[in-house]
N, C-alpha and C. Protein backbone atom coordinates (compact mmCIF):
# COMPACT_ATOMS: atom_id res chain seq x y z
N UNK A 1 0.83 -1.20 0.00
CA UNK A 1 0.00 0.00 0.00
C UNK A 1 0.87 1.25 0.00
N UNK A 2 0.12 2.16 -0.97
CA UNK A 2 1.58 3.38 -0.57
C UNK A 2 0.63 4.48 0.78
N UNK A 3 1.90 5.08 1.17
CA UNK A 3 1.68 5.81 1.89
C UNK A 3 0.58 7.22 1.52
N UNK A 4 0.81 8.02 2.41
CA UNK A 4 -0.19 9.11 2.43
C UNK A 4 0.25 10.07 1.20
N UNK A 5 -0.31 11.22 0.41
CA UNK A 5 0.54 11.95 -0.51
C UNK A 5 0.73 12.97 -0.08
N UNK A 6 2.13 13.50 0.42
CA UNK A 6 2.61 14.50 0.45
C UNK A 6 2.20 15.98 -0.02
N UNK A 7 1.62 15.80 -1.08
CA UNK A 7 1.47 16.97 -1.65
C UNK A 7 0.25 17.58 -1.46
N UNK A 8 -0.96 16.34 -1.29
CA UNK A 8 -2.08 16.45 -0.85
C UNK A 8 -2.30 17.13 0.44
N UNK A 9 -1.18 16.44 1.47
CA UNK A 9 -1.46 16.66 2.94
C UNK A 9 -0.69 18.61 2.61
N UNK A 10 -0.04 18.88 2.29
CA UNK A 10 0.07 20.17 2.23
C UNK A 10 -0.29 21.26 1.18
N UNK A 11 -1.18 20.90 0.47
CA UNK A 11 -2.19 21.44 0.12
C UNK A 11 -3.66 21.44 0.94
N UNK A 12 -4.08 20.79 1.75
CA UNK A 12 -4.93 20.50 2.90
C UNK A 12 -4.26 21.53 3.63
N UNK A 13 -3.20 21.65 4.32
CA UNK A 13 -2.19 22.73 5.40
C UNK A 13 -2.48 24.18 4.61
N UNK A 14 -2.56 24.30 3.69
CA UNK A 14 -2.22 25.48 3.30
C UNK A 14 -3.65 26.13 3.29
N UNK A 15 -4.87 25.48 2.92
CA UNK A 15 -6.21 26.02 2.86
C UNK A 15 -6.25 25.74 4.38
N UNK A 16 -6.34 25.20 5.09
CA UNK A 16 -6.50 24.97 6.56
C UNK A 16 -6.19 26.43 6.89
N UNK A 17 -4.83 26.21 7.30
CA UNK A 17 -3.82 27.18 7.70
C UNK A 17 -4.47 28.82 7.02
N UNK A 18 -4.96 29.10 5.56
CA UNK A 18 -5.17 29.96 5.07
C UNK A 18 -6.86 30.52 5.30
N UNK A 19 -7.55 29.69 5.92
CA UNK A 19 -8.58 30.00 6.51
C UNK A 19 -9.07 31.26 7.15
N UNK A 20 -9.73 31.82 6.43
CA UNK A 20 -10.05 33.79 6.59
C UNK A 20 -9.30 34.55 6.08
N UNK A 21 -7.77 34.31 5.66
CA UNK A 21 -7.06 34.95 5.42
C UNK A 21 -7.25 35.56 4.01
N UNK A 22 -6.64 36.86 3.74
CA UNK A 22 -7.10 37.22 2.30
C UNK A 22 -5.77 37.27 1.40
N UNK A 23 -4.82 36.75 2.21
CA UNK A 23 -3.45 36.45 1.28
C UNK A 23 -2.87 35.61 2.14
N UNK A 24 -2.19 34.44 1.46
CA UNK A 24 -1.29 33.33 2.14
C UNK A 24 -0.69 32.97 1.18
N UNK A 25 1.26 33.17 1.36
CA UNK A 25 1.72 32.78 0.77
C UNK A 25 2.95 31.88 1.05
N UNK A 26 3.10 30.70 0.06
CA UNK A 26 4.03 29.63 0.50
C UNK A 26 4.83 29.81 -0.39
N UNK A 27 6.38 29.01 0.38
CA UNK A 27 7.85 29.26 -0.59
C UNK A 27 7.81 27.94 -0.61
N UNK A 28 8.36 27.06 -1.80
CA UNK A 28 9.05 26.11 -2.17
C UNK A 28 10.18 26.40 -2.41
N UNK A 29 10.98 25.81 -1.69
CA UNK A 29 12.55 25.84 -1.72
C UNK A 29 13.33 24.49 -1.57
N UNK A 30 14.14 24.40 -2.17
CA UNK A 30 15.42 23.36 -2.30
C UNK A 30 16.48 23.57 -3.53
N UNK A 31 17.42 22.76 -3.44
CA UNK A 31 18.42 23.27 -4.75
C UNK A 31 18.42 22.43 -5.80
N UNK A 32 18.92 22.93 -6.71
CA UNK A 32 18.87 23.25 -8.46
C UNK A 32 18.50 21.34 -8.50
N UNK A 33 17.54 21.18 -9.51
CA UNK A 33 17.25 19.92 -9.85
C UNK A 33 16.13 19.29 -9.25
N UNK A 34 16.05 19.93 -7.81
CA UNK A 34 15.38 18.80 -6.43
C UNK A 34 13.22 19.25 -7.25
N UNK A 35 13.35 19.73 -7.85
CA UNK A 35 12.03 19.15 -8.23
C UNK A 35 10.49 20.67 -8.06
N UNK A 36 11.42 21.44 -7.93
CA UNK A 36 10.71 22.56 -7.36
C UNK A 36 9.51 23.48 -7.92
N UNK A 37 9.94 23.61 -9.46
CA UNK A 37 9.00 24.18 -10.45
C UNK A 37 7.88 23.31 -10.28
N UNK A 38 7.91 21.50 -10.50
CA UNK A 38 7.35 20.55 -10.63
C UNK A 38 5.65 20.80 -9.35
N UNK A 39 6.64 20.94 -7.90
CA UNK A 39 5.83 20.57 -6.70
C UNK A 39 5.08 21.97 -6.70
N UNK A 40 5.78 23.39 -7.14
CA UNK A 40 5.16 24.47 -7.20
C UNK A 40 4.03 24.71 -8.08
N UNK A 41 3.91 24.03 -9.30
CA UNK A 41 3.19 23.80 -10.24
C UNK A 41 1.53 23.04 -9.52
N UNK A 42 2.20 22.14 -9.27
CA UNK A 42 1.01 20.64 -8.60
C UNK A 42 0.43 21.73 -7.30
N UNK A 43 0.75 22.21 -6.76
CA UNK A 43 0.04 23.15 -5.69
C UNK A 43 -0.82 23.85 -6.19
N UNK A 44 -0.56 24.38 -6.99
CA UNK A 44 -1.29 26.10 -7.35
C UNK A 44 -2.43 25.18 -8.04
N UNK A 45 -2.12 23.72 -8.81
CA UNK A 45 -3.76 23.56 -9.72
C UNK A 45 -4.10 22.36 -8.67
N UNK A 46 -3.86 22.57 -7.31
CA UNK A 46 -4.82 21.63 -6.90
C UNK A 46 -5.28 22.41 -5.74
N UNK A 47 -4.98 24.01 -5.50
CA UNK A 47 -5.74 24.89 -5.09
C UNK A 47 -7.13 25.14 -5.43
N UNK A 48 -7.73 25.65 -4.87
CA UNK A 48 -8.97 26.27 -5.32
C UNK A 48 -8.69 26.95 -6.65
N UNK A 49 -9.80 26.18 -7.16
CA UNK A 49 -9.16 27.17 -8.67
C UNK A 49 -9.63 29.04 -8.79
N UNK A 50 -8.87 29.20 -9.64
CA UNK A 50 -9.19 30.59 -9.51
C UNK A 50 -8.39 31.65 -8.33
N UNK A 51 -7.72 30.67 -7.16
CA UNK A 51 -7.29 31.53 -6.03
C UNK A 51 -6.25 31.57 -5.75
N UNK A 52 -5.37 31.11 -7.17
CA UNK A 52 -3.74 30.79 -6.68
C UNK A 52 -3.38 31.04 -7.87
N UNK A 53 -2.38 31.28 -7.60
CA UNK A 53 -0.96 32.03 -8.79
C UNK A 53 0.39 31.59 -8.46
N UNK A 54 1.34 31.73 -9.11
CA UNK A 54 2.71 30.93 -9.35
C UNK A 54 3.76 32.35 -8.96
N UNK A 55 4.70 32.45 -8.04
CA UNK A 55 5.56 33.28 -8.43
C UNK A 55 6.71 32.57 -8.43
N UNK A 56 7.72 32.98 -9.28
CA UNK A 56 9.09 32.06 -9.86
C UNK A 56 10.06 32.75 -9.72
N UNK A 57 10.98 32.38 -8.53
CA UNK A 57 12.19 33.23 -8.18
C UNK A 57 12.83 32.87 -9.00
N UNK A 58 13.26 32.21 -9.99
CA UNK A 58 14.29 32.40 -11.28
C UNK A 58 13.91 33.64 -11.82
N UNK A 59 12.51 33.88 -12.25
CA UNK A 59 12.29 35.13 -12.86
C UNK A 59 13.03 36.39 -12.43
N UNK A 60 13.90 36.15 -10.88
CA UNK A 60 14.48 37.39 -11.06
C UNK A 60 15.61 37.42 -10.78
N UNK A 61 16.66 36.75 -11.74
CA UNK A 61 17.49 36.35 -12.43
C UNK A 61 18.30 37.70 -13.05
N UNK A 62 19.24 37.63 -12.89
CA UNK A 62 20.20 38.70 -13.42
C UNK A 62 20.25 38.41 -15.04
N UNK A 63 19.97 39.66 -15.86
CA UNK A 63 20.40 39.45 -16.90
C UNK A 63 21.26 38.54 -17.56
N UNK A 64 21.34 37.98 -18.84
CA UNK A 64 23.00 37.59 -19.03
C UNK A 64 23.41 38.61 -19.79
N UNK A 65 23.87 39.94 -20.37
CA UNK A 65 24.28 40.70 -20.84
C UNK A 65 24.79 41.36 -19.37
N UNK A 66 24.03 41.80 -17.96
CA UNK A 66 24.16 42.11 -16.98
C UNK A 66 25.25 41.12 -16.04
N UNK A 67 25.51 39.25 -16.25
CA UNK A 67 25.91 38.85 -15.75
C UNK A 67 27.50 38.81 -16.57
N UNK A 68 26.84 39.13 -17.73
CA UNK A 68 28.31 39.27 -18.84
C UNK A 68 29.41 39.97 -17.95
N UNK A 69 28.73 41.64 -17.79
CA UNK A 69 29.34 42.75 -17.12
C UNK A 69 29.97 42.68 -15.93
N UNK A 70 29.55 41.90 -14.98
CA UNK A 70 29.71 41.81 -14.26
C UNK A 70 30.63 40.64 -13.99
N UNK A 71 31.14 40.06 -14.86
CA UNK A 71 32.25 38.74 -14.35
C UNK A 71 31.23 37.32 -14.05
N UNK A 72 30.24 36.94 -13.84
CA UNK A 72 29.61 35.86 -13.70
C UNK A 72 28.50 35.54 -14.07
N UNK A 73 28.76 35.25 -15.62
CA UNK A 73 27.92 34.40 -16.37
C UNK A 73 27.94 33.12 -16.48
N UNK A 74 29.78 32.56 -15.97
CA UNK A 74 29.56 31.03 -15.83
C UNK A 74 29.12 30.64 -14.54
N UNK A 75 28.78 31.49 -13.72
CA UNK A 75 28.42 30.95 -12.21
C UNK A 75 26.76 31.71 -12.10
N UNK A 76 25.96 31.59 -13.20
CA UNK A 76 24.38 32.03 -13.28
C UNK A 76 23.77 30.95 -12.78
N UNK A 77 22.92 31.40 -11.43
CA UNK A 77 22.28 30.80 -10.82
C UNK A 77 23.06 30.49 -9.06
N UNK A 78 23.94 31.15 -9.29
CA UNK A 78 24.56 31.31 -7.23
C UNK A 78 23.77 32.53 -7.32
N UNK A 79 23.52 32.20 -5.63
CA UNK A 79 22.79 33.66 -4.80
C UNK A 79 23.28 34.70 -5.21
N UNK A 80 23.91 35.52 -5.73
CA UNK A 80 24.53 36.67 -5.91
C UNK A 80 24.13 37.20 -7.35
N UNK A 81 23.35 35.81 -8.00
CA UNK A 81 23.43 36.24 -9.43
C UNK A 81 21.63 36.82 -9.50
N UNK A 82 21.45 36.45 -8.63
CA UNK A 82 19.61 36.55 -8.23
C UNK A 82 19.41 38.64 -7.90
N UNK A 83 18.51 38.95 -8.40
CA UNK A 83 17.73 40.31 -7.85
C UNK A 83 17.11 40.01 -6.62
N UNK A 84 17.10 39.50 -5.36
CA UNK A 84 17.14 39.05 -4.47
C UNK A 84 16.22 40.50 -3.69
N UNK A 85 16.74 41.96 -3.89
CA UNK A 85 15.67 42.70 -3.33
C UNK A 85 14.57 42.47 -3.77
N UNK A 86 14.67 42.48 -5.77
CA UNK A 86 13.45 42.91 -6.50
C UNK A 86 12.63 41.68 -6.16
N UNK A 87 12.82 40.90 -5.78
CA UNK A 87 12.15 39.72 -4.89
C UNK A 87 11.51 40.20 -3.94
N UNK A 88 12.14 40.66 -3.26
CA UNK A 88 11.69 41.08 -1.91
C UNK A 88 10.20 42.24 -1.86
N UNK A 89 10.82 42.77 -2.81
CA UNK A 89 9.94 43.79 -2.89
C UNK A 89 8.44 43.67 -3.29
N UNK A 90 8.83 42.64 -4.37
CA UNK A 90 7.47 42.30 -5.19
C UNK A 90 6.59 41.07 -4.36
N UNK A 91 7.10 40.37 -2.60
CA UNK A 91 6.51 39.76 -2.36
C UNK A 91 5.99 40.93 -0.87
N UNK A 92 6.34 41.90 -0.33
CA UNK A 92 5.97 43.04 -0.04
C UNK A 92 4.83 43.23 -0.86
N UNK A 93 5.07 43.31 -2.09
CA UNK A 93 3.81 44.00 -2.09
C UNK A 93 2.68 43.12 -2.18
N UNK A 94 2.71 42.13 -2.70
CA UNK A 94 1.54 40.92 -2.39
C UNK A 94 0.99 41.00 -1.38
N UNK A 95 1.64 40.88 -0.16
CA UNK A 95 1.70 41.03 0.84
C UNK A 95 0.54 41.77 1.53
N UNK A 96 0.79 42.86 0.89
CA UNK A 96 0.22 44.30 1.43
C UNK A 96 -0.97 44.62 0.22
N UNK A 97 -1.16 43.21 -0.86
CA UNK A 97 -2.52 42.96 -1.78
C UNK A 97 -2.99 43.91 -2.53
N UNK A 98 -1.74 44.67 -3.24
CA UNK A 98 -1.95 46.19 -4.25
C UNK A 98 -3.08 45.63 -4.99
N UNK A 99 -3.45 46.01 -6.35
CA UNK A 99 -4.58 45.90 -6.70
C UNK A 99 -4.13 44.71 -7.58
N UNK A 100 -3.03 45.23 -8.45
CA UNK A 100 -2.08 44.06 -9.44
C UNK A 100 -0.62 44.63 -9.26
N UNK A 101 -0.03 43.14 -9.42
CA UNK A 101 1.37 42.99 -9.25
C UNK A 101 1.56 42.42 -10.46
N UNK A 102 2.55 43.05 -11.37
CA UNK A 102 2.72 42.37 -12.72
C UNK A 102 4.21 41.43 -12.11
N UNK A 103 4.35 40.53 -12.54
CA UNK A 103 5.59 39.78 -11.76
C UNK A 103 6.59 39.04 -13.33
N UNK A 104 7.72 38.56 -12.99
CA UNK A 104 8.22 38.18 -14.28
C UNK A 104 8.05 36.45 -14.33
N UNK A 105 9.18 35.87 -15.18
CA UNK A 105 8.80 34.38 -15.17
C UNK A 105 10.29 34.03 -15.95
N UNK A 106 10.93 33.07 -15.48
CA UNK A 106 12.03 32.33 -16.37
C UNK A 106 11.41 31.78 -17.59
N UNK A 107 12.47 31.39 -18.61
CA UNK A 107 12.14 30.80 -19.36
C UNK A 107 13.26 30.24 -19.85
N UNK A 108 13.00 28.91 -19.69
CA UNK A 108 14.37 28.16 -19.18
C UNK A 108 14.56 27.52 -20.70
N UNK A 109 14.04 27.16 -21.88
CA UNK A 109 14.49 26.93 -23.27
C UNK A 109 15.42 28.71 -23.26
N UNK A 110 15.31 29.52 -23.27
CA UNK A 110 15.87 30.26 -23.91
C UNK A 110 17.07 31.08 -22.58
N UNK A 111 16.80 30.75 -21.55
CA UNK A 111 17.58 30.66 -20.10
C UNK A 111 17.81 32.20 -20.04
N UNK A 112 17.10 33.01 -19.85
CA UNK A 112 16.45 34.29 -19.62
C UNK A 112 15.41 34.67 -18.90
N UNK A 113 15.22 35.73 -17.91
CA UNK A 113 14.32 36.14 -17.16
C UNK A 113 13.30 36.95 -17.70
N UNK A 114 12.31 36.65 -17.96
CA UNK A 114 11.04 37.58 -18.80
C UNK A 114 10.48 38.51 -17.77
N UNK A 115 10.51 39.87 -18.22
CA UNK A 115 8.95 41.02 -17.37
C UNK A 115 8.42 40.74 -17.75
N UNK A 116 7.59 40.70 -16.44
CA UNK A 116 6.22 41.50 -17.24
C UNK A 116 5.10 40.21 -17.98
N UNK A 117 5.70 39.14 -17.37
CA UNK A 117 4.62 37.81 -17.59
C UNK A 117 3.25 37.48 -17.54
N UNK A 118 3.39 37.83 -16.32
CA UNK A 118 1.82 37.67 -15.59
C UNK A 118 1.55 38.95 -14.44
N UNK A 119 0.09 38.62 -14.44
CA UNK A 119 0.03 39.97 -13.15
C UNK A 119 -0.90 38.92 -12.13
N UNK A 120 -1.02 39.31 -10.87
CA UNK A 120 -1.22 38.50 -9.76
C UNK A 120 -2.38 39.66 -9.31
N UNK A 121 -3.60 39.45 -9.00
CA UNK A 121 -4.75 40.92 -9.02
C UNK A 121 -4.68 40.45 -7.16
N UNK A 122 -5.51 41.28 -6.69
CA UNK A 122 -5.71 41.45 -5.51
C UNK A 122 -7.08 40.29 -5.20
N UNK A 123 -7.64 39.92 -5.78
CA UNK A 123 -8.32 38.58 -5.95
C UNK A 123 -7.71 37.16 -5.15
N UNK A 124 -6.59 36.85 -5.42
CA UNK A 124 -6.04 36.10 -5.62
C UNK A 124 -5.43 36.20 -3.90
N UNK A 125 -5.93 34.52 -3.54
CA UNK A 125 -5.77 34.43 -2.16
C UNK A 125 -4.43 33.28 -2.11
N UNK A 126 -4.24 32.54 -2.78
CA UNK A 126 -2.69 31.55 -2.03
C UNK A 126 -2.04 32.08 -3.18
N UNK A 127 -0.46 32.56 -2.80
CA UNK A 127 0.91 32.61 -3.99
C UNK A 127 1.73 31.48 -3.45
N UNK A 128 1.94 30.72 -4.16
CA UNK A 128 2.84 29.78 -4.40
C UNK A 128 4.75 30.45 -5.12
N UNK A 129 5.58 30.97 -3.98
CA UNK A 129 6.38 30.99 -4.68
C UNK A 129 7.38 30.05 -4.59
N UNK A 130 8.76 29.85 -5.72
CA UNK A 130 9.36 28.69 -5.44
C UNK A 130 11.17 29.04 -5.33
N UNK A 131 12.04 28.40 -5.53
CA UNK A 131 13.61 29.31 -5.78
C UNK A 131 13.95 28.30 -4.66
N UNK A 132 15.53 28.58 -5.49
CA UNK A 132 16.07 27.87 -4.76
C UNK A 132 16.97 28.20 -3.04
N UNK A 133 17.00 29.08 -2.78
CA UNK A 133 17.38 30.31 -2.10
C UNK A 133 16.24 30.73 -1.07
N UNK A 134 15.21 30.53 -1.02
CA UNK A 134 14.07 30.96 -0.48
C UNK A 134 14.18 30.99 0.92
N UNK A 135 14.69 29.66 1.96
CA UNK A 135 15.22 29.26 2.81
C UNK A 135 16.42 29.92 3.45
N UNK A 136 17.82 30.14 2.81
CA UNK A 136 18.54 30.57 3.39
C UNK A 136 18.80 31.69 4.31
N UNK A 137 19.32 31.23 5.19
CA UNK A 137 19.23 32.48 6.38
C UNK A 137 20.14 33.03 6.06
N UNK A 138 20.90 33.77 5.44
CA UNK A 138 21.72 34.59 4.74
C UNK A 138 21.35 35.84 3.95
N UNK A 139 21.94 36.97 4.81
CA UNK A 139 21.41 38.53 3.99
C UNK A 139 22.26 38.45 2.64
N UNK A 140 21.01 38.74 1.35
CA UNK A 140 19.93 39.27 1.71
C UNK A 140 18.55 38.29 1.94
N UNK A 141 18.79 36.83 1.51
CA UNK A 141 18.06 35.84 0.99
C UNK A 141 17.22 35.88 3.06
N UNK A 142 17.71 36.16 4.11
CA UNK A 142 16.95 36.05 5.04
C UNK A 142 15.52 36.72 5.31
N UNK A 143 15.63 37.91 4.68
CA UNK A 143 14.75 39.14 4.93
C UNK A 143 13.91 38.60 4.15
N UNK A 144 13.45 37.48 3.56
CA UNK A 144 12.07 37.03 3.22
C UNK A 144 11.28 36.33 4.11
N UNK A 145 12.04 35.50 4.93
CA UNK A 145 11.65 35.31 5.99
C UNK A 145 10.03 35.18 6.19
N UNK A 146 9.84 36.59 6.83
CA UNK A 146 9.15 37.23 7.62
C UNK A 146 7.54 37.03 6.10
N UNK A 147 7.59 37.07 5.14
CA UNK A 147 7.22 37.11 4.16
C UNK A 147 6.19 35.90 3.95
N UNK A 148 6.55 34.74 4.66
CA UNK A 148 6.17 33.52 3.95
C UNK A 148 5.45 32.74 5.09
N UNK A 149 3.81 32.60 4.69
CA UNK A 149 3.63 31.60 5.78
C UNK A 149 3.31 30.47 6.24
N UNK A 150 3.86 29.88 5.14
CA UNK A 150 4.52 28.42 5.18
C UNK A 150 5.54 27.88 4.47
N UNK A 151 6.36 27.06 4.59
CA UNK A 151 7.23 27.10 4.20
C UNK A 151 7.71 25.27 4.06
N UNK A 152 8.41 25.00 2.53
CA UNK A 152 8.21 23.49 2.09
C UNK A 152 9.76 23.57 1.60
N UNK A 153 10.57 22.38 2.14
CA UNK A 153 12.01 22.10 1.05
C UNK A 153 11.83 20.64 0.85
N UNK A 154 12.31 20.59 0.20
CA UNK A 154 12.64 19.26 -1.52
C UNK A 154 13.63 18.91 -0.73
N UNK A 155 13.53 17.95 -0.37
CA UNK A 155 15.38 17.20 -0.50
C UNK A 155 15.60 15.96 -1.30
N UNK A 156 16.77 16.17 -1.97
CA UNK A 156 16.73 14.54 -2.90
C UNK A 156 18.17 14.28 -3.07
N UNK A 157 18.22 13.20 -2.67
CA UNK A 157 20.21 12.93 -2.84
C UNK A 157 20.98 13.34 -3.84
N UNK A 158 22.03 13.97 -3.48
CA UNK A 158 22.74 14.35 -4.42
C UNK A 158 22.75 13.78 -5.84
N UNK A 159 23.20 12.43 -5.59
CA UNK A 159 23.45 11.62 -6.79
C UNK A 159 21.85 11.98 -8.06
N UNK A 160 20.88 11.99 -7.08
CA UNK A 160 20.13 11.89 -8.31
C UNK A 160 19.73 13.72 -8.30
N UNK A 161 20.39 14.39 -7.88
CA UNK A 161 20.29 15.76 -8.49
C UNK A 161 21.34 15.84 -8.93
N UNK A 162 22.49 14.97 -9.21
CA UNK A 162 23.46 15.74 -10.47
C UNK A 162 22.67 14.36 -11.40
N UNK A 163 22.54 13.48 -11.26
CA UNK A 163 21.65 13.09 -12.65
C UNK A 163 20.62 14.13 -13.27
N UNK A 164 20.10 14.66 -12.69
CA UNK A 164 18.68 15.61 -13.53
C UNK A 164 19.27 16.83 -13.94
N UNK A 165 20.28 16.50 -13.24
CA UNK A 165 20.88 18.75 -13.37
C UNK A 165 21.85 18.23 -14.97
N UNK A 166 22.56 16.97 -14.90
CA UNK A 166 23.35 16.80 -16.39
C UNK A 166 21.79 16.18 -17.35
N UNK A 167 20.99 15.24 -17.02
CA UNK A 167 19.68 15.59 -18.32
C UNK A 167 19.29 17.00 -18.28
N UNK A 168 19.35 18.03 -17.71
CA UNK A 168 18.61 19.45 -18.07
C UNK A 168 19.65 20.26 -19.29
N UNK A 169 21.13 19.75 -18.66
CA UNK A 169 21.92 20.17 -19.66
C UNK A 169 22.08 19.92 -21.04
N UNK A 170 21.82 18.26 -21.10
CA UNK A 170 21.65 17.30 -22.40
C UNK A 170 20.51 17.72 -23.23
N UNK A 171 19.80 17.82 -22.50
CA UNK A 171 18.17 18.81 -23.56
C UNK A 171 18.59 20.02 -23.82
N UNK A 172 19.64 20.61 -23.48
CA UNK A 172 19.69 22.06 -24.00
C UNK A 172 20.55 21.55 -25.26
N UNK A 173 21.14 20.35 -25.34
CA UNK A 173 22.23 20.57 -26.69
C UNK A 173 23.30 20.39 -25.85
N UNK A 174 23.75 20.19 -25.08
CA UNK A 174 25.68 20.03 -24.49
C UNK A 174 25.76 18.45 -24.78
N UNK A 175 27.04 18.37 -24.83
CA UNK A 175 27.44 16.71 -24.84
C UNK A 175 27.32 16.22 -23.29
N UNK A 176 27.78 15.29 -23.50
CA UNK A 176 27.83 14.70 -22.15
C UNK A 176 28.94 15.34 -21.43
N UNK A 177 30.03 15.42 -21.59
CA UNK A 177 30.84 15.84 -20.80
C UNK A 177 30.78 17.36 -20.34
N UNK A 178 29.91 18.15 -21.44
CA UNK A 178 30.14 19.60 -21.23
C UNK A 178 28.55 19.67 -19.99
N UNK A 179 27.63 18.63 -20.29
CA UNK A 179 26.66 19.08 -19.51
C UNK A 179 27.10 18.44 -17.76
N UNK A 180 27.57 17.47 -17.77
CA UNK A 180 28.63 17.03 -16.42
C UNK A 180 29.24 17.99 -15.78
N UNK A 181 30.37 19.03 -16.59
CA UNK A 181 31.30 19.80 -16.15
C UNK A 181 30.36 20.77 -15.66
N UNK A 182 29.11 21.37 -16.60
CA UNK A 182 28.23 22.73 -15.71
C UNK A 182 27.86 21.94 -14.79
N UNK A 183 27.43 20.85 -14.57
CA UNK A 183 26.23 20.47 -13.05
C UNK A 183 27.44 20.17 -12.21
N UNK A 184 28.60 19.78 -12.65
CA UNK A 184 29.83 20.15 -11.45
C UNK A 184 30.44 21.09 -10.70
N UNK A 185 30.65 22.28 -12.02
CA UNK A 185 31.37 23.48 -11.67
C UNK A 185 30.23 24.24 -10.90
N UNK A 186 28.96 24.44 -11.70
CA UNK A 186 27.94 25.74 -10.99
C UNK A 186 26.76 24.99 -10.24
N UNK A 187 25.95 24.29 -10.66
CA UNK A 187 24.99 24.22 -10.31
C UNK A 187 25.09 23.06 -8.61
N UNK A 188 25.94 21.92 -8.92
CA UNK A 188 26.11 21.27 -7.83
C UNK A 188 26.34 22.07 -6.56
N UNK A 189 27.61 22.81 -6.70
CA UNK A 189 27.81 24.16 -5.30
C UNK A 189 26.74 24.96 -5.22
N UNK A 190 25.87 25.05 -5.97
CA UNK A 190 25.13 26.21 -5.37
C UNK A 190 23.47 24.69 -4.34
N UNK A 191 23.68 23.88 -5.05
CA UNK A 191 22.73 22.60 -4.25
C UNK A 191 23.09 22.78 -3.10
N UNK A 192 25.12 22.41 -2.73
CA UNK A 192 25.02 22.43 -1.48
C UNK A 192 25.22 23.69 -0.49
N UNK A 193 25.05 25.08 -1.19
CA UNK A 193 25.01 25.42 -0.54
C UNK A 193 23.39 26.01 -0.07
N UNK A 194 22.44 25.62 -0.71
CA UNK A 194 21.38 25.69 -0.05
C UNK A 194 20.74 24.59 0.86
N UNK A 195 21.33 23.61 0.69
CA UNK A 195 21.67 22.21 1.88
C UNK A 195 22.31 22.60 2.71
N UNK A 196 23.47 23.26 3.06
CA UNK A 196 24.14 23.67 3.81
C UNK A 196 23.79 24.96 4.90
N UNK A 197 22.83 25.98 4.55
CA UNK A 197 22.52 27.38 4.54
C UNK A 197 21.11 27.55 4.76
N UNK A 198 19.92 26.48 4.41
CA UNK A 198 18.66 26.98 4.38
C UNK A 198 18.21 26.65 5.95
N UNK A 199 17.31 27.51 6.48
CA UNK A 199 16.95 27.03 7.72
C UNK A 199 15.51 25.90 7.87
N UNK A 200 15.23 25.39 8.53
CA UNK A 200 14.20 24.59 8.58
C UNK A 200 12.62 24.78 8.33
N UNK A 201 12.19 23.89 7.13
CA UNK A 201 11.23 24.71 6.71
C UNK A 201 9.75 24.08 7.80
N UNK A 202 8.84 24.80 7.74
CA UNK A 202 7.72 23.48 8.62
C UNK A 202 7.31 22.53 7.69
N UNK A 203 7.28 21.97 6.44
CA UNK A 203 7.07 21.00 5.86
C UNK A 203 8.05 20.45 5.22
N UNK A 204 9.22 19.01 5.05
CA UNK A 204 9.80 18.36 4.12
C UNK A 204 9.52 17.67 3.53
N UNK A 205 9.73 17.33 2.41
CA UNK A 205 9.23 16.16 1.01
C UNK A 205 11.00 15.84 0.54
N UNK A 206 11.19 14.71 1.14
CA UNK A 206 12.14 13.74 1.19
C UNK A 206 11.68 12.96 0.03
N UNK A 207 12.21 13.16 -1.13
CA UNK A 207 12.00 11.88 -2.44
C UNK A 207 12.98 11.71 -2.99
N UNK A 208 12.59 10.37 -3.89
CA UNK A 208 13.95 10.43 -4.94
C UNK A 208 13.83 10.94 -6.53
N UNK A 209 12.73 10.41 -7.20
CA UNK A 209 12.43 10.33 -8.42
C UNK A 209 11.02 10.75 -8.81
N UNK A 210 10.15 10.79 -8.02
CA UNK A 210 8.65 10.84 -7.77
C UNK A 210 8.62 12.49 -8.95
N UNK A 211 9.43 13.77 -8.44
CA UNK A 211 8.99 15.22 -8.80
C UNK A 211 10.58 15.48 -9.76
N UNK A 212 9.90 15.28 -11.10
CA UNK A 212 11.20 16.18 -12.18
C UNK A 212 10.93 17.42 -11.95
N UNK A 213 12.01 18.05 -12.37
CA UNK A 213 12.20 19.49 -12.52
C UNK A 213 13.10 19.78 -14.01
């Protein structure tokens, strides 16, 4: 028999928990691979429909013409490479339920941060946001904190997050060895350091294979 579903029981937590409230918003967090877009996705459409929206901390992603300039375009995607206020700001204002929040969105075939995607209206009672960074108690990534009121991390063994992180590379077109060397050089260090750095969320989803990303 399998067990209970995870995703179910905290989607149950989150309408529970969100009960009267006229904004509640949850972070999905864990690092690069662990499944996050996937579990952020499965939330928002098994919300009440109509009352949930997606926000995507890749979306605020440093340029790459901006990461050009700046010396780290081969290290896109460490904390430093993130707009990490403009985050901040735009979940402030949710927060505080302006009328519309136009918000951006990755777009990971073309590995660029889009404005100006979607807008999030004052309607709209659960935000689902996700990133990998969300967790860390580290300024500036701490000062969201206070922001989020509930809070979910992914954990999935290494081994099978550098398997998914070298298939994400292989679908873009790298060989094998060149998509190995990125999930070695950038993306693996920045896994552990949100394994290393994030503080404890109130919900974990411990899997192996169950949530691609």
């Amino acid at each position: 028999m399998s067990g209970p579903d995870p995703v179910a029981e905290i989607v149950a937590e989150i309408i529970e928990r969100g009960a009267g409230a006229d904004r509640f918003i949850v972070a999905v967090a864990g690092p690069p691979g662990a499944g996050k877009s996937t579990l952020a996705a499965r939330l928002v459409e098994l919300l009440p429909r109509g009352e949930a929206a997606l926000l995507q901390g890749d979306g605020f992603h440093y340029d790459n013409e901006l990461l050009d300039r700046l010396g780290r375009r081969a290290k896109k995607g460490a904390p430093d490479t993130f707009d990490c206020r403009g985050l901040e700001v735009t979940l402030q204002r949710l927060r505080q339920r302006e009328d519309s929040v136009v918000v951006p969105a990755f777009d990971r075939e073309l590995d660029v941060a889009k404005a100006g995607v979607a807008r999030i209206d004052r309607s709209i009672r659960y935000i689902v946001c996700e990133g990998n960074y969300l967790l860390v108690d580290q300024d500036p990534w701490r000062r969201l904190a206070p922001l989020f009121d509930l809070t979910v991390m992914i954990e999935t063994p290494r081994a099978e997050l550098e398997r998914r992180l070298v298939d994400r590379w292989l679908s873009h077109g790298h060989t094998k060895a060149e998509a190995l060397a990125r999930a070695q050089s950038n993306d693996l260090p920045n896994a552990d350091f949100v394994i290393a750095h994030s503080r404890a969320a109130h919900r974990t989803i411990v899997q192996q294979a169950a949530i691609r990303k």
